[in-house]
N, C-alpha and C. Protein backbone atom coordinates (compact mmCIF):
# COMPACT_ATOMS: atom_id res chain seq x y z
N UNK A 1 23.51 -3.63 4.09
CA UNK A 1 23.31 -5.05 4.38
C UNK A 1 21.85 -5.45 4.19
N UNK A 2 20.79 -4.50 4.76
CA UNK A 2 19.49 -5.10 4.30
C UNK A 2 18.98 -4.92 2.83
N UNK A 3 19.54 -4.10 2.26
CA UNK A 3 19.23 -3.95 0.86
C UNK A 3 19.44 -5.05 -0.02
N UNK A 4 21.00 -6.15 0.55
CA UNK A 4 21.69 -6.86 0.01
C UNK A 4 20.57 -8.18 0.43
N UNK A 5 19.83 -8.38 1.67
CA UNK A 5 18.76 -9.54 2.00
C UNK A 5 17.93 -9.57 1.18
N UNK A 6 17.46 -8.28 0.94
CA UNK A 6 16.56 -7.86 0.31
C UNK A 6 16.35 -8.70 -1.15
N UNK A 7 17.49 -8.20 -1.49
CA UNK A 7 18.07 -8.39 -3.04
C UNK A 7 17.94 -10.05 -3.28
N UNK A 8 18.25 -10.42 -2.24
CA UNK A 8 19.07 -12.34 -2.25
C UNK A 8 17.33 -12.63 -2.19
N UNK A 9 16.33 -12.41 -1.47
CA UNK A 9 15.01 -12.98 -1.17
C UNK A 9 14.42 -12.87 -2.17
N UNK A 10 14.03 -11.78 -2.92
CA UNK A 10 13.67 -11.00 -4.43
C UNK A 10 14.13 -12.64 -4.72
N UNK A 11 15.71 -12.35 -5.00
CA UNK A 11 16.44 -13.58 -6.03
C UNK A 11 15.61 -14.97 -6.22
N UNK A 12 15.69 -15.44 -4.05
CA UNK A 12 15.56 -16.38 -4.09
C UNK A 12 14.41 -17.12 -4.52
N UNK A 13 13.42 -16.40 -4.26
CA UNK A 13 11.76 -16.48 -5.20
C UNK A 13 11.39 -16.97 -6.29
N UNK A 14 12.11 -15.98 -7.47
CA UNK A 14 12.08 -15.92 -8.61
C UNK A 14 12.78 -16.92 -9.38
N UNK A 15 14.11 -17.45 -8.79
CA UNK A 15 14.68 -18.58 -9.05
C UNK A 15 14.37 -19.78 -8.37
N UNK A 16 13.74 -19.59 -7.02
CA UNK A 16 13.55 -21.17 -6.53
C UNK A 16 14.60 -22.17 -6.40
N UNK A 17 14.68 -23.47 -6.89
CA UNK A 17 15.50 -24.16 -6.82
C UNK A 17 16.50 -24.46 -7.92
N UNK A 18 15.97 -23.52 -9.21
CA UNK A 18 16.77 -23.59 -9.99
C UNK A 18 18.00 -23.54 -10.25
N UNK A 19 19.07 -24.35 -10.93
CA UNK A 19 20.35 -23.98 -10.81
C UNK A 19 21.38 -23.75 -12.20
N UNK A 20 22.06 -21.97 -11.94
CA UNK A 20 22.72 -21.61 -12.22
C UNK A 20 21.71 -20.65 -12.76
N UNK A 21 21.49 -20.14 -11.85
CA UNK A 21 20.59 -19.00 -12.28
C UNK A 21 21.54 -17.74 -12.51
N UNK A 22 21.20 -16.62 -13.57
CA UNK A 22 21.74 -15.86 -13.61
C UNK A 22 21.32 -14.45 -12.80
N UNK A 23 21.96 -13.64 -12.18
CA UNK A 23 21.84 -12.23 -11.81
C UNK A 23 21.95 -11.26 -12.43
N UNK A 24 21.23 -11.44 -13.46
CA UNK A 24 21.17 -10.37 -14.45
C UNK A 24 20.13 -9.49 -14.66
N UNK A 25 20.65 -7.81 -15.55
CA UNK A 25 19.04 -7.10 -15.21
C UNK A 25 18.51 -7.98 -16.95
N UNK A 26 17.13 -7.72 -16.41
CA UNK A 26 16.47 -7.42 -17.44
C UNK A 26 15.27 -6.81 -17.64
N UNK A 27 14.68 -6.15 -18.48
CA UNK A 27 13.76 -5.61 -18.75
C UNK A 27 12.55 -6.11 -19.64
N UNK A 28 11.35 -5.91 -19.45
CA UNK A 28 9.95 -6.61 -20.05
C UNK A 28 9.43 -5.55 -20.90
N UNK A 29 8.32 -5.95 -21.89
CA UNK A 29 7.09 -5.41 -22.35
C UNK A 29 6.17 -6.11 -22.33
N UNK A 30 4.95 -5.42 -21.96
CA UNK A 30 3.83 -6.65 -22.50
C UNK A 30 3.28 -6.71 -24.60
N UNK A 31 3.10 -7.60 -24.95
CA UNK A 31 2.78 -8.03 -25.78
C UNK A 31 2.03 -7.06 -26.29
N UNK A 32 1.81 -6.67 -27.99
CA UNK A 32 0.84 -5.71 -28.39
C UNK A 32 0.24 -7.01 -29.83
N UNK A 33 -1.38 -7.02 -29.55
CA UNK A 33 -1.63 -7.82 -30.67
C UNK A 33 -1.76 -6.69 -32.18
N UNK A 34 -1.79 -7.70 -33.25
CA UNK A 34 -2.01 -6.43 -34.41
C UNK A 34 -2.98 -5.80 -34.80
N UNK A 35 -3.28 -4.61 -35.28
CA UNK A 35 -4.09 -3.97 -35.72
C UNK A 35 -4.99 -5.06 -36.93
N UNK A 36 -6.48 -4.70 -36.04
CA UNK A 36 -7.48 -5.48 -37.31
C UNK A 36 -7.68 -5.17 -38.76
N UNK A 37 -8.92 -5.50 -39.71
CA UNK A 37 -9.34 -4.44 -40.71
C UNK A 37 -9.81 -3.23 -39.77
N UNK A 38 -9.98 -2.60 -41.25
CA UNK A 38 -10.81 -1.38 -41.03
C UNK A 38 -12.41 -1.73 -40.08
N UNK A 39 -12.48 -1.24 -39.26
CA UNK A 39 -14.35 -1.60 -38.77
C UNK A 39 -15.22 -0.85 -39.20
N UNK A 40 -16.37 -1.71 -38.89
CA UNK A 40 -17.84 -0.81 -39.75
C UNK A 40 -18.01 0.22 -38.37
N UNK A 41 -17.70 0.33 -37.22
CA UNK A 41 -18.49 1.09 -36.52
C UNK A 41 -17.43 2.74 -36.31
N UNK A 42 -17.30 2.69 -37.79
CA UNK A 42 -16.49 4.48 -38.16
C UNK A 42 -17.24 5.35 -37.26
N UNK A 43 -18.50 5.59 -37.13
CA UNK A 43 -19.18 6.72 -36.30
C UNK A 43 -18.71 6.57 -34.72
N UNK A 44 -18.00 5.79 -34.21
CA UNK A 44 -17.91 6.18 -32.98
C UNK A 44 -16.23 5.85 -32.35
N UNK A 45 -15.78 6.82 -31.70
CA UNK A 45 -14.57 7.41 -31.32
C UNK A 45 -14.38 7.16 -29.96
N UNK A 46 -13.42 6.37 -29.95
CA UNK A 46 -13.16 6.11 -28.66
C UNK A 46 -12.13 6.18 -27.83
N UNK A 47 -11.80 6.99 -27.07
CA UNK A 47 -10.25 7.61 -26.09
C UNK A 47 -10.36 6.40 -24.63
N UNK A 48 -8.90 6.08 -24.83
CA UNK A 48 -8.56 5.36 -23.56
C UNK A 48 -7.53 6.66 -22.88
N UNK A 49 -8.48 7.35 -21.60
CA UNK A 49 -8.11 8.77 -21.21
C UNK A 49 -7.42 8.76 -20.25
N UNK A 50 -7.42 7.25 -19.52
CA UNK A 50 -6.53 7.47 -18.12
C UNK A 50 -6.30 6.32 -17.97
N UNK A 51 -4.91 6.15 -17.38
CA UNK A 51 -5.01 4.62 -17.02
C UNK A 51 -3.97 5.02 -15.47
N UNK A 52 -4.29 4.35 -14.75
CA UNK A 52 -3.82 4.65 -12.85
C UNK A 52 -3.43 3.24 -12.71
N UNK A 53 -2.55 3.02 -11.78
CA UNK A 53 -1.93 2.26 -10.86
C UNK A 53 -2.07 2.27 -9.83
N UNK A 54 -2.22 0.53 -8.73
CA UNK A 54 -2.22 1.14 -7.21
C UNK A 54 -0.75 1.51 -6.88
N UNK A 55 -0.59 2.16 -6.25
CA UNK A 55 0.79 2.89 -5.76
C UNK A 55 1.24 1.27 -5.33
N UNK A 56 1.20 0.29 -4.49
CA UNK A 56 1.79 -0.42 -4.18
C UNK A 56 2.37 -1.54 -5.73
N UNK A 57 2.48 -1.18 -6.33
CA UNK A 57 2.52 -2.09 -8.12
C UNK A 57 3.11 -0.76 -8.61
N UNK A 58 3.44 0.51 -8.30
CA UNK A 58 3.88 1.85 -9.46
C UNK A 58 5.16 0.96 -9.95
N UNK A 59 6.23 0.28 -9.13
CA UNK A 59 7.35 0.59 -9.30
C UNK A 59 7.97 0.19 -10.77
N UNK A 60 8.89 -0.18 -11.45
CA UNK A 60 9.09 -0.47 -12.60
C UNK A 60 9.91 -1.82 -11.99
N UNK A 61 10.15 -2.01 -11.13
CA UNK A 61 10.87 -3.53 -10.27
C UNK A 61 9.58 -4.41 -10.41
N UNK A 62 9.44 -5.77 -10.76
CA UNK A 62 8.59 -7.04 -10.64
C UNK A 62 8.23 -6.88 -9.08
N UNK A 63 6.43 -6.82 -8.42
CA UNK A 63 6.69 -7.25 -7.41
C UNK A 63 5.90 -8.52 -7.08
N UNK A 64 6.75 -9.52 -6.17
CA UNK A 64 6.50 -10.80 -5.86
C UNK A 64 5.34 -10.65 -4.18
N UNK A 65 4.38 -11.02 -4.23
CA UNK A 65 3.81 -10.94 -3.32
C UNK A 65 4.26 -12.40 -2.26
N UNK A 66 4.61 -12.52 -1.17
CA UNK A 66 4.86 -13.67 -0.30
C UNK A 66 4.26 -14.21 0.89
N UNK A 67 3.56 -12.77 1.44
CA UNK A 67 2.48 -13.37 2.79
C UNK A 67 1.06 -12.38 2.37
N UNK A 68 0.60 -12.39 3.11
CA UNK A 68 -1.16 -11.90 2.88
C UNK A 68 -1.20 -10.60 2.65
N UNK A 69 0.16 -9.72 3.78
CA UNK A 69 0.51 -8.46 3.82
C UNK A 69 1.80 -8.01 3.49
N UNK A 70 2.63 -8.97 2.53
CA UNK A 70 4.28 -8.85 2.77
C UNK A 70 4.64 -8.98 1.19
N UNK A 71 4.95 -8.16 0.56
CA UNK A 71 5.72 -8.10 -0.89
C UNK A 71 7.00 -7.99 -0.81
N UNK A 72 7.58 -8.39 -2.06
CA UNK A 72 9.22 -8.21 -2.48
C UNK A 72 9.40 -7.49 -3.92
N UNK A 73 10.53 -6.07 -3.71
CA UNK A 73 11.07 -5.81 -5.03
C UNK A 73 12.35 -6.36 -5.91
N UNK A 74 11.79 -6.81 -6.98
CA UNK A 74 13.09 -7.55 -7.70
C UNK A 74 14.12 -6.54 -8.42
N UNK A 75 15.30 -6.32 -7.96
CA UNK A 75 15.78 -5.44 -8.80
C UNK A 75 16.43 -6.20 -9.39
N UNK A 76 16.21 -6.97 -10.22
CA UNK A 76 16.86 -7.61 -11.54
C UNK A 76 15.73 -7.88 -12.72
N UNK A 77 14.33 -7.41 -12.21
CA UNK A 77 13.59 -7.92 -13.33
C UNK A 77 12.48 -6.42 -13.01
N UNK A 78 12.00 -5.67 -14.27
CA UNK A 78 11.72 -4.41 -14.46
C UNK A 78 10.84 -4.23 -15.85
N UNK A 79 9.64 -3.26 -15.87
CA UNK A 79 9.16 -2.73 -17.19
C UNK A 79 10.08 -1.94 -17.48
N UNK A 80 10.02 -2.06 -19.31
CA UNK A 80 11.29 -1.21 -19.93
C UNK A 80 10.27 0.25 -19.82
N UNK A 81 9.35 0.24 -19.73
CA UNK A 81 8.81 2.06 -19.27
C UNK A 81 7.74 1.67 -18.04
N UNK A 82 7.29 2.38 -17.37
CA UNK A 82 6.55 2.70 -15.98
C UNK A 82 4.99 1.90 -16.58
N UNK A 83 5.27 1.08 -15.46
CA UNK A 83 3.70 -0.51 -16.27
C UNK A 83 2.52 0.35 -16.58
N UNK A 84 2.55 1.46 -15.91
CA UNK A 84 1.09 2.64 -16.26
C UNK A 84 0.88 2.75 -17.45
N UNK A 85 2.48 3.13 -18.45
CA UNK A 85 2.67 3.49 -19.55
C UNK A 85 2.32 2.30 -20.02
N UNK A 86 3.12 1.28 -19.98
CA UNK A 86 3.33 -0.49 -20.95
C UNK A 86 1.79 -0.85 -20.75
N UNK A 87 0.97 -1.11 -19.89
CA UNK A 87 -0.57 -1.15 -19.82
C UNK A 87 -1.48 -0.56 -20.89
N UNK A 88 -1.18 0.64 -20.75
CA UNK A 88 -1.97 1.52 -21.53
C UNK A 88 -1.83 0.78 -23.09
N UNK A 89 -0.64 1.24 -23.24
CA UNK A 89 -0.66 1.18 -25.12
C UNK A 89 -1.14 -0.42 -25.46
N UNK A 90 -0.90 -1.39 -24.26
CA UNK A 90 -1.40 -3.19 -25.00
C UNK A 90 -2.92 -3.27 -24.82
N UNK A 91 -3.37 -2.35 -23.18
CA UNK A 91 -4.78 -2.15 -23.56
C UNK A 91 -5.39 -1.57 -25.00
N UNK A 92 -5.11 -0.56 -25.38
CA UNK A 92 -5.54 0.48 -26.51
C UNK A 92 -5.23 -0.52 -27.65
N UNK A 93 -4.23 -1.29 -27.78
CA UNK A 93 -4.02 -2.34 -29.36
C UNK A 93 -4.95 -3.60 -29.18
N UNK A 94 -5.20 -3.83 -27.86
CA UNK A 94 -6.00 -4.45 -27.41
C UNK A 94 -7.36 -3.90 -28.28
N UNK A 95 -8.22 -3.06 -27.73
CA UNK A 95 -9.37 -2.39 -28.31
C UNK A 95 -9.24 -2.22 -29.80
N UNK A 96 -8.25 -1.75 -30.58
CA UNK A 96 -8.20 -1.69 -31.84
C UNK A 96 -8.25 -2.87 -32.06
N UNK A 97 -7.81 -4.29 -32.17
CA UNK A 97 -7.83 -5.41 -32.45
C UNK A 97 -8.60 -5.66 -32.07
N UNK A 98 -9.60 -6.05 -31.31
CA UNK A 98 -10.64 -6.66 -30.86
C UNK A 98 -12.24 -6.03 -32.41
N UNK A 99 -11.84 -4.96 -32.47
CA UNK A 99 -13.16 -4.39 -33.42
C UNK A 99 -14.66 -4.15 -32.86
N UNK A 100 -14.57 -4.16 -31.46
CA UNK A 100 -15.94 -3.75 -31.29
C UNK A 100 -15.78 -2.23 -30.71
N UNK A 101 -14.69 -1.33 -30.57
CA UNK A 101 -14.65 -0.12 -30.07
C UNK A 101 -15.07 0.49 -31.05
N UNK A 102 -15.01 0.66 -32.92
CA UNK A 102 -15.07 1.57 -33.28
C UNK A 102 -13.41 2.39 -33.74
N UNK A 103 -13.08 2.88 -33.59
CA UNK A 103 -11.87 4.08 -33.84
C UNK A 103 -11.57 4.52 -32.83
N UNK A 104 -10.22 4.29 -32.22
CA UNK A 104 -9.68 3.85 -30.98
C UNK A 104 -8.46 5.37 -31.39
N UNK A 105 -8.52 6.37 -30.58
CA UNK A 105 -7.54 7.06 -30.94
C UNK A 105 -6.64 7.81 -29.78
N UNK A 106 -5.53 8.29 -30.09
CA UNK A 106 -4.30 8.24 -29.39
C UNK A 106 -4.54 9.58 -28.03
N UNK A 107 -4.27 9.58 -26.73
CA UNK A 107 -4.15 10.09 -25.74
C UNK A 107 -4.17 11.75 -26.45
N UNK A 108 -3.84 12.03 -26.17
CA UNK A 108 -4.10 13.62 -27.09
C UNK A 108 -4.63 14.01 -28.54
N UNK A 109 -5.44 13.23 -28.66
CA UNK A 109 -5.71 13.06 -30.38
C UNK A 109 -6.52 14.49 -30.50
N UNK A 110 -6.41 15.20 -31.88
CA UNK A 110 -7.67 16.28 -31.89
C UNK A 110 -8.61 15.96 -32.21
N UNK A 111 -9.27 15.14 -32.55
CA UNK A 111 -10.30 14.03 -32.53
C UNK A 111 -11.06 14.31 -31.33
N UNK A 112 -12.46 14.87 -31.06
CA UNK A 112 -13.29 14.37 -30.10
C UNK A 112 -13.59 13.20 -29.55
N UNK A 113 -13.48 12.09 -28.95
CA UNK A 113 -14.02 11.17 -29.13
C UNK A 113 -15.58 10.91 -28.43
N UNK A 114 -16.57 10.08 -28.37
CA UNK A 114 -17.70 10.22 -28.15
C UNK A 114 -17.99 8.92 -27.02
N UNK A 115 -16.75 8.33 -26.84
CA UNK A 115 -16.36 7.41 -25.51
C UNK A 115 -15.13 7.40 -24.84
N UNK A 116 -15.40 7.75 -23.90
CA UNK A 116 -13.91 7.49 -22.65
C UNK A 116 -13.75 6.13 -22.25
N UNK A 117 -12.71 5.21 -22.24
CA UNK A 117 -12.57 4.44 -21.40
C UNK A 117 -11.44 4.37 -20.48
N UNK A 118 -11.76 4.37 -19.31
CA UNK A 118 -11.08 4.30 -18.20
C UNK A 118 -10.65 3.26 -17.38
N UNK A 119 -9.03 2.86 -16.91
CA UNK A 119 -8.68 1.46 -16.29
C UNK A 119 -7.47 1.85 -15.24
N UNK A 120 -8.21 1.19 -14.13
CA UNK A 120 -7.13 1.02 -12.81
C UNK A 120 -7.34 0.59 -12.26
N UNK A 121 -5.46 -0.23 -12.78
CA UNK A 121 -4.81 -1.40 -12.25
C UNK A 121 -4.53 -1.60 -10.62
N UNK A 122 -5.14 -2.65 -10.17
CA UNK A 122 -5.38 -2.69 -8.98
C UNK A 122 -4.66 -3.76 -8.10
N UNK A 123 -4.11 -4.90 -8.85
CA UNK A 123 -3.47 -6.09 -8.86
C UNK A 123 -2.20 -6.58 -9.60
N UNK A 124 -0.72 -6.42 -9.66
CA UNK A 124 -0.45 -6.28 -10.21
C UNK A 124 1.13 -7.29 -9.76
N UNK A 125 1.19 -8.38 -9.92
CA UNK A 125 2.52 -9.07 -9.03
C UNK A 125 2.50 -10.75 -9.35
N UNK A 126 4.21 -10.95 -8.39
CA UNK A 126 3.88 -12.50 -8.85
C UNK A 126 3.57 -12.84 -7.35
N UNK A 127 2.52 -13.95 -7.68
CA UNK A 127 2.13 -14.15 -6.43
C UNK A 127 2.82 -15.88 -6.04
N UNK A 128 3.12 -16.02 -5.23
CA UNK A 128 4.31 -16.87 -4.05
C UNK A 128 4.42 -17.36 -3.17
N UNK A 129 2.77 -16.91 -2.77
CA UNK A 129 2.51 -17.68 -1.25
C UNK A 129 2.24 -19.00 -1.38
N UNK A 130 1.51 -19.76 -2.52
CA UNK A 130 1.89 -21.00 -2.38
C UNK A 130 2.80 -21.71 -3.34
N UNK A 131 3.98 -21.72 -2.32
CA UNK A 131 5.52 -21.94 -3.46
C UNK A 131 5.35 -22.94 -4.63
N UNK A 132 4.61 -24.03 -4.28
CA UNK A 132 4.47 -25.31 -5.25
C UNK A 132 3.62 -24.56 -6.39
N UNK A 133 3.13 -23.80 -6.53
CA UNK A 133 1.79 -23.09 -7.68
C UNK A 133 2.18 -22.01 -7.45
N UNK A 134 3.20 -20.88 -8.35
CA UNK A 134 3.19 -19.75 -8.65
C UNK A 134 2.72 -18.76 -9.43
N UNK A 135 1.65 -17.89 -9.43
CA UNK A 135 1.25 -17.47 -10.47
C UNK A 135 1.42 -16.12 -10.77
N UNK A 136 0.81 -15.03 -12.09
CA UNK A 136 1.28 -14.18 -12.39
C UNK A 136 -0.60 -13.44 -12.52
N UNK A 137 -0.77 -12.52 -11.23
CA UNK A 137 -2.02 -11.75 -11.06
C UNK A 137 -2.15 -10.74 -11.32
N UNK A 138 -3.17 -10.27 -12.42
CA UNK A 138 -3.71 -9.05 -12.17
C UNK A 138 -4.79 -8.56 -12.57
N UNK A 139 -5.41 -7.77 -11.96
CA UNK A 139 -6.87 -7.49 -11.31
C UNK A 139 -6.98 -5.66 -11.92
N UNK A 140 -7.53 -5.22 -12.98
CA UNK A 140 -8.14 -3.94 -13.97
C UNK A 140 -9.79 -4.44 -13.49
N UNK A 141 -9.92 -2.45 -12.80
CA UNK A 141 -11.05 -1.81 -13.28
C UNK A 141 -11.43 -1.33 -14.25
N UNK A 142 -12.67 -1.32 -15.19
CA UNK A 142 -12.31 -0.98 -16.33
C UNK A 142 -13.97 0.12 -16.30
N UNK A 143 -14.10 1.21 -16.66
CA UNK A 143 -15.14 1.96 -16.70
C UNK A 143 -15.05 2.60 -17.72
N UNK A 144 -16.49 2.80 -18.63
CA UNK A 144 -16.63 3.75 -20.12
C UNK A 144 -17.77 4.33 -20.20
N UNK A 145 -17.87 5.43 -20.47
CA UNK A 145 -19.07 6.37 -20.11
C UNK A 145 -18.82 6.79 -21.80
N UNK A 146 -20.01 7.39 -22.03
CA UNK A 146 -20.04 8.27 -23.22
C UNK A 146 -20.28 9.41 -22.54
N UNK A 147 -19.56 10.28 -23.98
CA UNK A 147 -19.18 11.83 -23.71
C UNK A 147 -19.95 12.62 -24.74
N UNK A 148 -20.56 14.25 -24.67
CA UNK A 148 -21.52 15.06 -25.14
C UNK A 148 -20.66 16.22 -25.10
N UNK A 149 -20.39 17.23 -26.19
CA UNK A 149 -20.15 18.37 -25.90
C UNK A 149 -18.53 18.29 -24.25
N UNK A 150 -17.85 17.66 -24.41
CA UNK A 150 -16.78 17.35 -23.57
C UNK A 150 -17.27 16.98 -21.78
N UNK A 151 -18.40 16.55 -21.94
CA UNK A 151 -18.74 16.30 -20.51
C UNK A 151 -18.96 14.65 -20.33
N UNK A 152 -19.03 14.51 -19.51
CA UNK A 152 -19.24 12.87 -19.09
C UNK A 152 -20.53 12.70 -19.16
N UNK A 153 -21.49 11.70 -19.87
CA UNK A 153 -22.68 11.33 -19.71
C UNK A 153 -22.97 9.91 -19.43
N UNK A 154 -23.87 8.78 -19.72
CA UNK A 154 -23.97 7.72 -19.59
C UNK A 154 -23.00 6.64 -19.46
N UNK A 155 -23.00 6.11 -18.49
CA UNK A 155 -22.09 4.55 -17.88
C UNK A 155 -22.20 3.66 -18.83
N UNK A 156 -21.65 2.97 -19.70
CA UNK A 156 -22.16 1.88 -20.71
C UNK A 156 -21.37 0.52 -19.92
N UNK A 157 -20.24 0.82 -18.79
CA UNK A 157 -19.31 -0.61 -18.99
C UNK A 157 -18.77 0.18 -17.46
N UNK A 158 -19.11 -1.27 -16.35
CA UNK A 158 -18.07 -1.09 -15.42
C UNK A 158 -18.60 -2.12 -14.52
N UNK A 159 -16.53 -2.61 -15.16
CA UNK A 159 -16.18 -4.23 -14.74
C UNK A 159 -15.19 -4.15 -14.04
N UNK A 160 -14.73 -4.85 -12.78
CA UNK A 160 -13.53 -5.61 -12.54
C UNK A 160 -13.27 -7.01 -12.82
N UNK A 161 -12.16 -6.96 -13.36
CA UNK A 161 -12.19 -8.44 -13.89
C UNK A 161 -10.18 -8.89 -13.19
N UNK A 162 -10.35 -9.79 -12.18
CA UNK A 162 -8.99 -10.43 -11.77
C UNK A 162 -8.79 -11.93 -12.30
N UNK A 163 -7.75 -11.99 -12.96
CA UNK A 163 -7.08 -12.85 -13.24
C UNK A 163 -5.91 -13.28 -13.19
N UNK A 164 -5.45 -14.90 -12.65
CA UNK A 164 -4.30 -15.47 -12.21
C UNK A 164 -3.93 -16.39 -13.33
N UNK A 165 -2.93 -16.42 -13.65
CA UNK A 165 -2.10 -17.60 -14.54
C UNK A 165 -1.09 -18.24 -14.18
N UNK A 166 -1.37 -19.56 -14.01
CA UNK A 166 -0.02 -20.25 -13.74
C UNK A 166 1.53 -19.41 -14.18
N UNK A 167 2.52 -20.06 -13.69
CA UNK A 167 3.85 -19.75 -14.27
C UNK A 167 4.40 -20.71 -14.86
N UNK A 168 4.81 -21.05 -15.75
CA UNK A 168 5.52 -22.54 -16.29
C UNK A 168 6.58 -22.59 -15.82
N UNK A 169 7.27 -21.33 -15.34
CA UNK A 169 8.47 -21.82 -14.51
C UNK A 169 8.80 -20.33 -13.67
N UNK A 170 9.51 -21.17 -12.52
CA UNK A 170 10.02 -19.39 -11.62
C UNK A 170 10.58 -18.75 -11.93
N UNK A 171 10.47 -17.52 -13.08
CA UNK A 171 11.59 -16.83 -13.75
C UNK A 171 11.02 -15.48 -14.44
N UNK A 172 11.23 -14.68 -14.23
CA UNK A 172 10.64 -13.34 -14.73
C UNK A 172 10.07 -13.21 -15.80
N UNK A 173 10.80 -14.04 -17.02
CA UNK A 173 10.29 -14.14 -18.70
C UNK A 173 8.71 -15.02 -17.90
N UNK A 174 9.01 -15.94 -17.31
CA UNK A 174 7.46 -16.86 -17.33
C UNK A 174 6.38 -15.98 -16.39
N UNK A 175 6.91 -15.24 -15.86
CA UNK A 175 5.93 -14.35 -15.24
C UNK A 175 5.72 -12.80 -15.91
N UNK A 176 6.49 -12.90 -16.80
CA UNK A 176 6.02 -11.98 -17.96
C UNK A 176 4.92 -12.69 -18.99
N UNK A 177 5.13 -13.68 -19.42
CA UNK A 177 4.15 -14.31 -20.06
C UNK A 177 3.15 -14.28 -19.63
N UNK A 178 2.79 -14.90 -17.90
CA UNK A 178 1.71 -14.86 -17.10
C UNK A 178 0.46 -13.72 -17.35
N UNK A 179 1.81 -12.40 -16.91
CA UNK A 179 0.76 -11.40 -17.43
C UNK A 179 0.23 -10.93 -18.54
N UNK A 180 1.23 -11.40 -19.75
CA UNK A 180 0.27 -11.54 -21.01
C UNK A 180 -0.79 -11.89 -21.25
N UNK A 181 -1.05 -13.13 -20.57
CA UNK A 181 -2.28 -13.84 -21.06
C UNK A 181 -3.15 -13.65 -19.75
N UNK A 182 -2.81 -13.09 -18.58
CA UNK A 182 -3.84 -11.87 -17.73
C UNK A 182 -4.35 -11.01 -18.56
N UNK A 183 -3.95 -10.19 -19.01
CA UNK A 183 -4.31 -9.12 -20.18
C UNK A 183 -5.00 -9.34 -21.04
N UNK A 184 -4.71 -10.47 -21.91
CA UNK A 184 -5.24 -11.17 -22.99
C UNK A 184 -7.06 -11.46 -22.43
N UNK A 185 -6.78 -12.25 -21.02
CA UNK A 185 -8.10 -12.44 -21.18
C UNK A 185 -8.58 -11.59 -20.50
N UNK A 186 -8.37 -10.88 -19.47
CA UNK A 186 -8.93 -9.67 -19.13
C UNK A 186 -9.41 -9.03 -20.60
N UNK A 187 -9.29 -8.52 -21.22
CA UNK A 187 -9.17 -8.00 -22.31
C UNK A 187 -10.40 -8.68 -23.42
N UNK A 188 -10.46 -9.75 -23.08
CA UNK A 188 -11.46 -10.45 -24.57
C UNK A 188 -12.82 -10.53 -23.35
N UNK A 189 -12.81 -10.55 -21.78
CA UNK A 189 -13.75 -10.39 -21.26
C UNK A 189 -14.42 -9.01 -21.34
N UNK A 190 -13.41 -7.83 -21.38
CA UNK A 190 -14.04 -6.17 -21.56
C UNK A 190 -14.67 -6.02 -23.33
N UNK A 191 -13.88 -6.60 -23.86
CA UNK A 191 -14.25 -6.95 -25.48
C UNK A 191 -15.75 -6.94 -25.46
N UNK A 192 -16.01 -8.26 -24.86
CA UNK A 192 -17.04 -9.06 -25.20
C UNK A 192 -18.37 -8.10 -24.39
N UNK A 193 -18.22 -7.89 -23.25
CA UNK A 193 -18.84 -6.76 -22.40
C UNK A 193 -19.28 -5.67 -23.18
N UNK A 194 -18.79 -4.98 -23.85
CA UNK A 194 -18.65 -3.35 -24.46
C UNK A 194 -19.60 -4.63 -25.89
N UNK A 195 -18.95 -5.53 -26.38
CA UNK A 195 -20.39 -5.84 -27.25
C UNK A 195 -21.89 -5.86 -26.81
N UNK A 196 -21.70 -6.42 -26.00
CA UNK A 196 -22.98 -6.58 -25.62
C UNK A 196 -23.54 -5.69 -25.00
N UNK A 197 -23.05 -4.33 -24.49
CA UNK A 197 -23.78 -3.60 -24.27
C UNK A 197 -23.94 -2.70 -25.58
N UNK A 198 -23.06 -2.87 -26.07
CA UNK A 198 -22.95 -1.55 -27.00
C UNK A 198 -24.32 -2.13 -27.84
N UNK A 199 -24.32 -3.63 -28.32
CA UNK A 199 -25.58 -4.14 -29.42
C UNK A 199 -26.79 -4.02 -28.65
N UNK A 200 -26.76 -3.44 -26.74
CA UNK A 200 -28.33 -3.55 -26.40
C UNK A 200 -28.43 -2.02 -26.64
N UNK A 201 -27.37 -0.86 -26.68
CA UNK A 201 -27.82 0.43 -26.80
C UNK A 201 -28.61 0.59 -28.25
N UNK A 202 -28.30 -0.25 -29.31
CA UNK A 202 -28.63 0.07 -30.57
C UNK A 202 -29.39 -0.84 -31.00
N UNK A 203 -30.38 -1.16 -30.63
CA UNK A 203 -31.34 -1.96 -29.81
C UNK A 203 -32.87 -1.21 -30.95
């Protein structure tokens, strides 16, 4: 019986006042933009080596945040793989598209690379507390050190950057979108960051 409240509150959130809403599953990805040209900055290699979740956001269920301390799991709306995973790869197409990383290469690559970048997701839900304005939040640490002989050396980049986006409407697809364009600009803010430091290292 509480699983079944559970379920109906999740519902009632996400649908609002809408009518003839369906109870159906479905499953998300986030968005991957396309691969750029080739870049001039071939000499430097760059691994996205870890990417973490706060445990309260692991689940693969949407969660709707509703009081200051009180969340809801939707089991009708879900990442089609574990958001750790779906994060990672739109971050990393992210960096390849953007063109200021350099050569962006794959989680086990045999490739040395000569930068780590590191991100954990810290914010991660639809937020609900104020019903009239629903939005779609989330909040990446993002840290990149360069690497020597496989050890960690110099800090070049470490940002948190949180961002909220409206919802155009109460419904899982629009709060999938939300977090697209969380990402998106999260993403052109770490961009732009890693330029500008990277053009004061070579200075």
């Amino acid at each position: 019986m509480r699983h079944l409240i559970l379920v109906s509150l999740a519902a009632a959130l996400i649908t609002g006042c809408e009518t003839g809403a369906s109870w159906k599953r479905q499953s998300f990805a986030f968005s991957l933009p396309a691969d750029p040209p080739t870049t001039n900055a071939c000499d430097r290699i760059v691994a996205l080596n870890h990417v973490s979740i706060s445990p309260t956001f692991q689940s693969r269920s949407f969660t709707y945040r509703t009081g200051e301390n009180s969340y809801e799991k939707d089991p009708y709306a879900s990442f089609l793989v574990p958001p750790e995973r779906a994060l990672a790869e739109s971050i990393r197409a992210s960096m390849r598209a953007s063109g200021v990383f350099g050569r962006v290469v794959e989680t086990g690559s045999g490739i040395p690379p000569s930068m780590i970048l590191e991100a954990s997701i810290n914010e991660l839900y639809g937020d609900f507390r104020q019903a009239s304005r629903p939005t779609g939040t989330m909040g990446i640490h993002i840290i990149c050190y360069e690497v020597q002989d496989g050890e960690p050396r110099r800090i070049v980049l470490d940002k948190y950057c949180l961002q909220e986006t409206p919802l155009a409407r109460k419904t899982p697809t629009a709060l999938m979108a939300a977090w697209d364009e969380d990402l998106r600009e999260i993403m052109n803010q770490i961009n732009s960051e890693y330029e500008k430091s990277s053009s004061i290292r070579h200075q």
